[in-house]
Protein backbone atom coordinates (compact mmCIF):
# COMPACT_ATOMS: atom_id res chain seq x y z
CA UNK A 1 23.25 3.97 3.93
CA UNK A 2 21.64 1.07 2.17
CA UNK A 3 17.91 1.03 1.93
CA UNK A 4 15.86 -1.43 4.26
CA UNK A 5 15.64 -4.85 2.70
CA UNK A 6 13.88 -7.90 3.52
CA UNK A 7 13.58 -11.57 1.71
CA UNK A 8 10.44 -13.15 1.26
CA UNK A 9 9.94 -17.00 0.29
CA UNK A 10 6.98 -18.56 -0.65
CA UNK A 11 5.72 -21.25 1.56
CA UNK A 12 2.55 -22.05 0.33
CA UNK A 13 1.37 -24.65 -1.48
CA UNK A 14 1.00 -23.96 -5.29
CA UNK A 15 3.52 -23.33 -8.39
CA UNK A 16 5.49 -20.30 -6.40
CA UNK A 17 6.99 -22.69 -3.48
CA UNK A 18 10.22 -21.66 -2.81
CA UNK A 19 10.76 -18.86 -4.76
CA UNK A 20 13.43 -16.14 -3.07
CA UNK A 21 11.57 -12.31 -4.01
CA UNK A 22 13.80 -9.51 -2.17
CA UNK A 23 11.85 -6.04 -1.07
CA UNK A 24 13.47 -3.01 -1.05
CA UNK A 25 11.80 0.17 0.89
CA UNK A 26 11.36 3.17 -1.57
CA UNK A 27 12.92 6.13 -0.90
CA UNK A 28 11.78 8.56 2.03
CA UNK A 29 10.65 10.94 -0.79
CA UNK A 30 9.44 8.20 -3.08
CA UNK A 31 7.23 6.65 -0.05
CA UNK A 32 6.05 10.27 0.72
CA UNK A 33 4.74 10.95 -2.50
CA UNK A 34 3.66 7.84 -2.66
CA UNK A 35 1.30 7.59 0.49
CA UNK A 36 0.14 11.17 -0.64
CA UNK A 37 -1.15 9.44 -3.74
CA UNK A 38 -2.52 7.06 -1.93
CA UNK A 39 -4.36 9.56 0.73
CA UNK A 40 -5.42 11.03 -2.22
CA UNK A 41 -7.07 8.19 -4.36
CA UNK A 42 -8.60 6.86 -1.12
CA UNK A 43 -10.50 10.57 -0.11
CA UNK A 44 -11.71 10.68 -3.83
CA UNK A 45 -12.84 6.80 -3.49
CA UNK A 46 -14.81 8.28 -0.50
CA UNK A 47 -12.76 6.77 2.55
CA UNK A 48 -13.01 7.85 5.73
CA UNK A 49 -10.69 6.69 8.40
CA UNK A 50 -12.18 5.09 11.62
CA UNK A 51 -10.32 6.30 14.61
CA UNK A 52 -10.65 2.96 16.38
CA UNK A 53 -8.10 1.83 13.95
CA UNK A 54 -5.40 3.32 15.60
CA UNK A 55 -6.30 1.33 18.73
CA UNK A 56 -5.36 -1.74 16.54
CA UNK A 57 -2.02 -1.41 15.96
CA UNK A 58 -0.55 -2.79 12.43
CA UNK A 59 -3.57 -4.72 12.58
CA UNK A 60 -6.13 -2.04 12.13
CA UNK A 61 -3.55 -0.08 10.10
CA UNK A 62 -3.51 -3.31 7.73
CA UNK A 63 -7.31 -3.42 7.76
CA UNK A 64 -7.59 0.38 6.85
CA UNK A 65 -5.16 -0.64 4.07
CA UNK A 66 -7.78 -3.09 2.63
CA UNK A 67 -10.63 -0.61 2.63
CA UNK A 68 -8.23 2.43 1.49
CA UNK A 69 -7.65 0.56 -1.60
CA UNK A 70 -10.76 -1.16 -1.86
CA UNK A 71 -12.83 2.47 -2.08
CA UNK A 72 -10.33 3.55 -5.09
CA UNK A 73 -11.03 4.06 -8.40
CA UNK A 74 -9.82 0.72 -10.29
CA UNK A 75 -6.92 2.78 -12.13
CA UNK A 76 -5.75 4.49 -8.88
CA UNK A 77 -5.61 1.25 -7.35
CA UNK A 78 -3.63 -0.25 -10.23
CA UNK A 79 -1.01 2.49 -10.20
CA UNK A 80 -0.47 2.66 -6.80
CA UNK A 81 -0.11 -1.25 -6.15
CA UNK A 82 1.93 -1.19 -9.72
CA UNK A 83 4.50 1.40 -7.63
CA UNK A 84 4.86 -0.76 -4.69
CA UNK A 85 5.59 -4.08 -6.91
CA UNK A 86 8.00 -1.77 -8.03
CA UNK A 87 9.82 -2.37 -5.17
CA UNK A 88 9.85 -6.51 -5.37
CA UNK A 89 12.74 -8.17 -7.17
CA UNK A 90 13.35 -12.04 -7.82
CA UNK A 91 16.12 -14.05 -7.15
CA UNK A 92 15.49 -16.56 -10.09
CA UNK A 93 18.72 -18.23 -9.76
CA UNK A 94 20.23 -19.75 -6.49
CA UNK A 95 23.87 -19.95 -7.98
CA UNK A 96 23.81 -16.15 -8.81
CA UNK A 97 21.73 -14.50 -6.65
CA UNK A 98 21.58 -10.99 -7.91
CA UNK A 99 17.62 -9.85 -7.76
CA UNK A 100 15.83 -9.19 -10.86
CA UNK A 101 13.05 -7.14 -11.53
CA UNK A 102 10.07 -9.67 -11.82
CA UNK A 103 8.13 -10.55 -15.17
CA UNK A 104 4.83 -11.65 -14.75
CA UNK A 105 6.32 -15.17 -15.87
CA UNK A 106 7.71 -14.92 -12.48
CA UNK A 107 5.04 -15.39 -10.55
CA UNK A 108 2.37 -18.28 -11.26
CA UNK A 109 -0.16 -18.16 -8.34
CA UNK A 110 -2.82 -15.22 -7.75
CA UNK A 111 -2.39 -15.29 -3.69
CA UNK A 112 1.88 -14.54 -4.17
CA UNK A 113 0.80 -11.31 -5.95
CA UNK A 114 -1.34 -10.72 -2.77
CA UNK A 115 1.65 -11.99 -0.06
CA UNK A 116 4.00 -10.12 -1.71
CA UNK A 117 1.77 -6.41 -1.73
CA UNK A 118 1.32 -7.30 1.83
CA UNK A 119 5.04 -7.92 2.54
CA UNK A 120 6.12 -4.80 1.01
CA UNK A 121 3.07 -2.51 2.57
CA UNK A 122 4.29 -4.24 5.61
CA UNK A 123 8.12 -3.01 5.27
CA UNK A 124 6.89 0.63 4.34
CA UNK A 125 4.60 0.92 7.64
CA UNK A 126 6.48 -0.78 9.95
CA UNK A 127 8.05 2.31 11.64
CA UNK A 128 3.85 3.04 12.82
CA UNK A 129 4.22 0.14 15.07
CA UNK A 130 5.12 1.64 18.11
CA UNK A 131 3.70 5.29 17.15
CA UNK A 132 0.19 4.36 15.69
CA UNK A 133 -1.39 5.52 18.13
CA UNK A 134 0.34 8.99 18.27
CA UNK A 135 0.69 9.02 14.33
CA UNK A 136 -3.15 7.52 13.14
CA UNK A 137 -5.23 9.59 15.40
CA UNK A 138 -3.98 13.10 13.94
CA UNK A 139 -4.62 11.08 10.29
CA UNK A 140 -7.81 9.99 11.04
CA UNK A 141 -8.81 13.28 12.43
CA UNK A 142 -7.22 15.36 9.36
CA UNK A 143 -8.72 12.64 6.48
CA UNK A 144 -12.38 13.34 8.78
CA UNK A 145 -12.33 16.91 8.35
CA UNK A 146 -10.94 16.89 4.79
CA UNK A 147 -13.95 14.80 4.14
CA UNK A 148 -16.34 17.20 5.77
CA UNK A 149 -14.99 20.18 3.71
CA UNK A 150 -15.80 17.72 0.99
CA UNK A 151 -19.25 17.73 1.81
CA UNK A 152 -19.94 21.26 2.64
CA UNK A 153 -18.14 22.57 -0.13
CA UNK A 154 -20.26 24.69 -2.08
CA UNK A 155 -22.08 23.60 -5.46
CA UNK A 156 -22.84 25.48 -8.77
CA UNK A 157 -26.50 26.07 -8.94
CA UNK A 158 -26.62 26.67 -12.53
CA UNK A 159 -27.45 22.80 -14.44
CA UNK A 160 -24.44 20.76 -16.08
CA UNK A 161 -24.14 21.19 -19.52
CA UNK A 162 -25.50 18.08 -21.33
């Protein structure tokens, strides 16, 4: 069985109107690893998850998205976002419309980059629509308390080297 695909055209205003980009879900094991990674970057960026945002649906998922990567370290942030353009291919040509992997020739306009993260974050979360609430709760909780162990971990008493 295929992979989940989607197409995406621009239709704003601006340089990228009209252009045909085709998203492609990673693999289970490749989006696995990769929200790990993510989980990961985000508790070292010092995110904690706000249980209200399961009461939000995509929406608050979405919003949690936006501080997640917001609290990472610029280079985690890079790599992770880098991964999911992975997943974004163009169709430059109508005629032949076999998708390409994009160039950053492909692309003109700072808010596509932005539309098209959002598209594919979109396609790998979708399945938490109906289960958000069952699914972000436990997430929230276990990020909380992985936080808290953070915290209370203990420290060396002797001083850092300088």
């Amino acid at each position: 069985m295929a992979l989940k695909s989607i197409e995406y055209s621009v239709t704003e205003e601006g340089e990228d109107l009209g252009k045909v980009f085709v998203i492609t879900r990673m693999s289970a094991f490749d989006a696995d690893r990769w929200g790990r990674h993510v989980l990961h970057a985000a508790i070292a960026g010092g995110y904690r998850a706000v249980a209200d945002d399961a009461a939000e649906g995509m929406g608050g998922i979405a919003e949690a998205g936006m501080r997640i990567f917001g609290m990472m370290a610029p280079d985690a942030a890079d790599a992770l976002l880098d991964r999911l353009m992975q997943c974004v291919r163009i169709i430059r040509d109508p005629a032949h419309p076999t998708p390409q992997p994009v160039i950053p020739a492909d692309i003109q306009e700072i808010a596509t980059v932005g539309l098209l993260q959002m598209e594919a974050m979109k396609l790998h979360t979708d399945f938490f629509s109906g289960a958000s609430v069952f699914i972000f709760l436990p997430v929230a909780q276990l990020l909380l308390a992985v936080g808290e162990d953070a915290r209370n971990a203990p420290t060396s008493r002797a001083p850092s080297p300088a």
